[in-house]
Protein backbone atom coordinates (compact mmCIF):
# COMPACT_ATOMS: atom_id res chain seq x y z
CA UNK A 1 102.66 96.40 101.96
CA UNK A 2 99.62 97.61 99.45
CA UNK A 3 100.35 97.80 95.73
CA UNK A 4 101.15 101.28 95.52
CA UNK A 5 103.72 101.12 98.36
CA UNK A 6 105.32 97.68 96.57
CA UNK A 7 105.19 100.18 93.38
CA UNK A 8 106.92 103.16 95.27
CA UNK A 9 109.68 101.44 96.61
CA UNK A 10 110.47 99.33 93.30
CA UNK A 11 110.62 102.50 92.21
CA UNK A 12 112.97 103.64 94.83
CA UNK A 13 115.59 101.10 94.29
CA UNK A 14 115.13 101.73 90.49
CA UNK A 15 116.35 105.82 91.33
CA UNK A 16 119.44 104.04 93.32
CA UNK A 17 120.43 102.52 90.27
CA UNK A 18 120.13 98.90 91.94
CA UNK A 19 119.48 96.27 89.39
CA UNK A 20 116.42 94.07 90.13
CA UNK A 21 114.96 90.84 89.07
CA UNK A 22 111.90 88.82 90.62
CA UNK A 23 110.67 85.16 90.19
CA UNK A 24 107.67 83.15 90.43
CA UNK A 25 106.44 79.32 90.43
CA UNK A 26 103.91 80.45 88.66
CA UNK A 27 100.94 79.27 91.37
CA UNK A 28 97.85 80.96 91.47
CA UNK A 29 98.86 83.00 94.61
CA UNK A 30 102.35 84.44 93.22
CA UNK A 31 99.90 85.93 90.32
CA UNK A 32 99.55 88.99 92.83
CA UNK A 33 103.01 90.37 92.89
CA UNK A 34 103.76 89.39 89.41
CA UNK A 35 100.10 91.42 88.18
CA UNK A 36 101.69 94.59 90.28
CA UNK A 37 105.16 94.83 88.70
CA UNK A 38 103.48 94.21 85.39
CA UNK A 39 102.21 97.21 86.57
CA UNK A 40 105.14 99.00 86.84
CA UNK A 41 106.73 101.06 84.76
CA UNK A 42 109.99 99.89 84.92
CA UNK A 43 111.92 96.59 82.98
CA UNK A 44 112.07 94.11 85.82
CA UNK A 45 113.37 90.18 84.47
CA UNK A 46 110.94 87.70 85.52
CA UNK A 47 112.63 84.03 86.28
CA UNK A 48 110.68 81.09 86.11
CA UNK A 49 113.27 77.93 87.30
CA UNK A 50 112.36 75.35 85.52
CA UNK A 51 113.72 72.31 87.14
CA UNK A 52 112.14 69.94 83.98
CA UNK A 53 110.26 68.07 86.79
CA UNK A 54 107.02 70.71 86.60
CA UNK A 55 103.30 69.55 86.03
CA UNK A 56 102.79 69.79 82.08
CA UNK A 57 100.00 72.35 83.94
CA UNK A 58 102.11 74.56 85.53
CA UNK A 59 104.22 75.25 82.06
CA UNK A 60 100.70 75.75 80.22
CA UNK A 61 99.91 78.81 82.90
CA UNK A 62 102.76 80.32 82.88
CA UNK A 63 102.71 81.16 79.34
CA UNK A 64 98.97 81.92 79.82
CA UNK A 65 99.72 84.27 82.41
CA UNK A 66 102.93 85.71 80.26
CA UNK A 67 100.61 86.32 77.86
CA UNK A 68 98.10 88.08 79.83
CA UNK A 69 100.13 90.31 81.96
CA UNK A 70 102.48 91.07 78.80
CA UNK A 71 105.67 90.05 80.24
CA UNK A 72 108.61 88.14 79.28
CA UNK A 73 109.25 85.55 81.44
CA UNK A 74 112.63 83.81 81.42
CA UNK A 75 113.23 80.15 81.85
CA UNK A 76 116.40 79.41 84.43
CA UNK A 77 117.39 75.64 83.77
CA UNK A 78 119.85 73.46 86.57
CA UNK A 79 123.25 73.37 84.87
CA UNK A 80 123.66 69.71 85.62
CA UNK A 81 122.03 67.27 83.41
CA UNK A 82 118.82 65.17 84.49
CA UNK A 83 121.35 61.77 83.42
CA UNK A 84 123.67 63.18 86.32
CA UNK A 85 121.43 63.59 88.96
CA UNK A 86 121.59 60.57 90.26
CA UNK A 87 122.91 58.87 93.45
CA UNK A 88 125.28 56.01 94.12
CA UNK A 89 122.87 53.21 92.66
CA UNK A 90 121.60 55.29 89.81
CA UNK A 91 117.86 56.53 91.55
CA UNK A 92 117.11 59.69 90.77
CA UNK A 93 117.49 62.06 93.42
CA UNK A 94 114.41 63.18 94.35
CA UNK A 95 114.28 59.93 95.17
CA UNK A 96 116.89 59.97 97.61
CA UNK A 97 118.50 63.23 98.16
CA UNK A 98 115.31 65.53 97.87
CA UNK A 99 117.72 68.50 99.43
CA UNK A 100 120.29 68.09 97.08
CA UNK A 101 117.70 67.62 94.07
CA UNK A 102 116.21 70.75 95.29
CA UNK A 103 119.93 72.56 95.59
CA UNK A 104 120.75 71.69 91.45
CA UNK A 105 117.48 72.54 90.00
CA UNK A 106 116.36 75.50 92.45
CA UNK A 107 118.90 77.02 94.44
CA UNK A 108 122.22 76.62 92.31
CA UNK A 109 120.66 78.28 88.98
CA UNK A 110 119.18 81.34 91.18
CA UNK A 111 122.96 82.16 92.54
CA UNK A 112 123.88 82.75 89.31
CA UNK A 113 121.12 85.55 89.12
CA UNK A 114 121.56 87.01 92.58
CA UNK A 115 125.50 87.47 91.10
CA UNK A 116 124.14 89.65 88.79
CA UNK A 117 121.48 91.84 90.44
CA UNK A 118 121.32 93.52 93.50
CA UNK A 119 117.17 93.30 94.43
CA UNK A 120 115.60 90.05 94.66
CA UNK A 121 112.01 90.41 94.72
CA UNK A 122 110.80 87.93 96.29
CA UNK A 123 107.07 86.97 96.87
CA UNK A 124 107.45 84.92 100.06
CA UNK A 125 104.16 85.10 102.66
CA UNK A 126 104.93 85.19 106.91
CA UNK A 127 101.42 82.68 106.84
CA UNK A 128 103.18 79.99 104.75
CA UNK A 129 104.92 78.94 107.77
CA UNK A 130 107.29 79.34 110.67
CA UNK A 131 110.42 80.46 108.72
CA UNK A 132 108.43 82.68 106.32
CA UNK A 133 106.99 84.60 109.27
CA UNK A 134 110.44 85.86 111.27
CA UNK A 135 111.52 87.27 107.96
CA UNK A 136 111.73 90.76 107.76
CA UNK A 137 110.86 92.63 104.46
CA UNK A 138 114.29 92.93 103.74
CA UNK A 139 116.94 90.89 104.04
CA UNK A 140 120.32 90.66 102.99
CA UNK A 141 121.12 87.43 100.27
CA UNK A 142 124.50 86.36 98.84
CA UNK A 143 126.83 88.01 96.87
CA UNK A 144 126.14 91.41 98.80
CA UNK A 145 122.66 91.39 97.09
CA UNK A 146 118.88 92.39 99.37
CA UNK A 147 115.84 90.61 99.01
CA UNK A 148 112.86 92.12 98.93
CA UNK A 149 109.64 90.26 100.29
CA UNK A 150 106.74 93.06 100.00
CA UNK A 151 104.07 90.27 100.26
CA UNK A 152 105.26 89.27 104.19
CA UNK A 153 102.06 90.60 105.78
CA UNK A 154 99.41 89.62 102.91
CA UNK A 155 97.52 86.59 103.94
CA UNK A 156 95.28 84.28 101.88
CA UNK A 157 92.22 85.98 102.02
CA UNK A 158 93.96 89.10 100.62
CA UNK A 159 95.43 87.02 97.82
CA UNK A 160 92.51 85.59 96.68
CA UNK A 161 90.60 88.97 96.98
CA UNK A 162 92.81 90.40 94.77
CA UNK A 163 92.67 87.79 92.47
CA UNK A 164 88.99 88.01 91.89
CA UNK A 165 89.12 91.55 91.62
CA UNK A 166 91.53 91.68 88.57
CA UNK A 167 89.93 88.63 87.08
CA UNK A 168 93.29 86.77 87.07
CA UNK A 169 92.91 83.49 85.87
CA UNK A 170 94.02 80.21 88.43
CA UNK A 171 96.24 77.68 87.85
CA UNK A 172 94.30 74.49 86.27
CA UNK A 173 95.86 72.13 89.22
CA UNK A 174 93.41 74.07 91.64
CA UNK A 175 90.19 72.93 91.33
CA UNK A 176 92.42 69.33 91.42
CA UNK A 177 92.67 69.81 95.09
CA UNK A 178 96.69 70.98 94.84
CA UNK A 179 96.95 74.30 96.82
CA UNK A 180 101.04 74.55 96.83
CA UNK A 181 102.69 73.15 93.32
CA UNK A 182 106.36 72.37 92.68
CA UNK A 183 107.83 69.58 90.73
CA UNK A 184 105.50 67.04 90.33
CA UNK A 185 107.43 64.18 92.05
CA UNK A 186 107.56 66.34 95.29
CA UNK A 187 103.70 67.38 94.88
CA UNK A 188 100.48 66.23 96.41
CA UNK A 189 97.00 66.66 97.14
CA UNK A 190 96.49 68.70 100.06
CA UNK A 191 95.28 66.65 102.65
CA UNK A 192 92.32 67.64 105.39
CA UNK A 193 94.55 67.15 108.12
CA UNK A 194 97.88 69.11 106.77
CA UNK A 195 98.47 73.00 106.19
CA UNK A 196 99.16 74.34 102.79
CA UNK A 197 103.27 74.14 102.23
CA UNK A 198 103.22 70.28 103.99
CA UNK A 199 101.59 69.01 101.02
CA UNK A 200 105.09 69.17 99.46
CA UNK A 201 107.21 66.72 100.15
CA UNK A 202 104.37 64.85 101.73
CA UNK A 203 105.85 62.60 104.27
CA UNK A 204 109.61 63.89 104.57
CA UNK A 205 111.01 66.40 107.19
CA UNK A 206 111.13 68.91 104.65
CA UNK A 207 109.19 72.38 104.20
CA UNK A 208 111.10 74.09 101.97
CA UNK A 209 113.52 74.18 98.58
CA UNK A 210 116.53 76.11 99.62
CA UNK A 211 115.58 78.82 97.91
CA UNK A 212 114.18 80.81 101.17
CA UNK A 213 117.11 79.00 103.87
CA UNK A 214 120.35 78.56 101.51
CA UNK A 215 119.75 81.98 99.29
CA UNK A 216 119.27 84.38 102.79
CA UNK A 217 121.81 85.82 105.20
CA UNK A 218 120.20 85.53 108.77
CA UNK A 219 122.24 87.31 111.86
């Protein structure tokens, strides 16, 4: 979808009275769909989960960015306490559980949200990888809410097009050789030999959070 079609039906859901929220990790690529609802004229809630594991980096652009696009971005914290998440010999769990790390600090916190609003929109890519590309642009989430995933067909080159265009600043972890940024336990370098997303969780059978599996309703 181009921006004024993501604009148009934003606006569309906003005429059906359907209440809408969207997130962002705050990497440089998820500065596209955040600069078009900034856009927009309507008051849609920004969510930034912050898991208290993100690069002192990542923090620094959002409120950069906040700043910039002049929107109010709202922190989501886990509702368990770092001194709880920990397993049966007291590691942390990223340590040892990565899914269930990833399940109170990601996906927990954002069903709370999706309780409360009926759009998700959600800035997920079909090129990220396998699961990403048989979604559809809409799908139905939890708690009879849709998600909304008008960036499906954009690939990389037309991210990064559009973020010279507009002048948007990158996130400083860049030019560091990190191309996909969580929490910076789960976060590498991306290697020559890897694709973009397996640089998290470098080493594990893991691709994604929960956020994108758990939070969708697949028939």
């Amino acid at each position: 979808m181009q921006k004024q079609q993501i604009l148009s039906s934003v606006q569309h859901y906003a005429q059906n009275n359907m209440k809408m929220f969207t997130s962002s990790s705050f990497q440089t690529h998820s500065m596209v769909l955040l600069h078009i609802l900034s856009e927009s004229t309507l008051d849609i809630p920004v969510y930034f989960i912050n898991t208290g594991y993100h690069f002192p980096e990542t923090i620094s652009y959002k409120e950069q960015i906040s700043e910039l696009f002049g929107i109010k971005v709202i922190d989501l914290f886990p509702q368990t306490p770092k001194n709880m998440q920990k397993d049966s010999v007291g590691r942390l769990l990223f340590t040892s559980d990565p899914d269930y790390c990833c399940y109170l600090n990601k996906t927990q916190p954002m069903e709370k949200i999706l309780q409360t609003h009926d759009i998700w929109i959600n800035g997920v890519r079909g090129e990220q990888n396998q699961f990403r590309g048989a979604l559809n642009v809409e799908e139905t989430a939890p708690y009879d809410s849709l998600r909304f995933h008008p960036m499906l067909d954009w690939n990389s080159k037309e991210v990064f097009a559009y973020i010279n265009e507009y002048n948007i600043p990158r996130h400083p972890l860049d030019k560091q050789g990190y191309l996909s940024i969580g929490c910076e336990p789960c976060t590498h370098k991306r290697h020559p030999d890897i694709d973009e997303r397996d640089a998290r969780w470098y080493g594990l059978n893991k691709t994604e959070c929960g956020l994108h599996t758990d939070l969708i309703k697949k028939t």
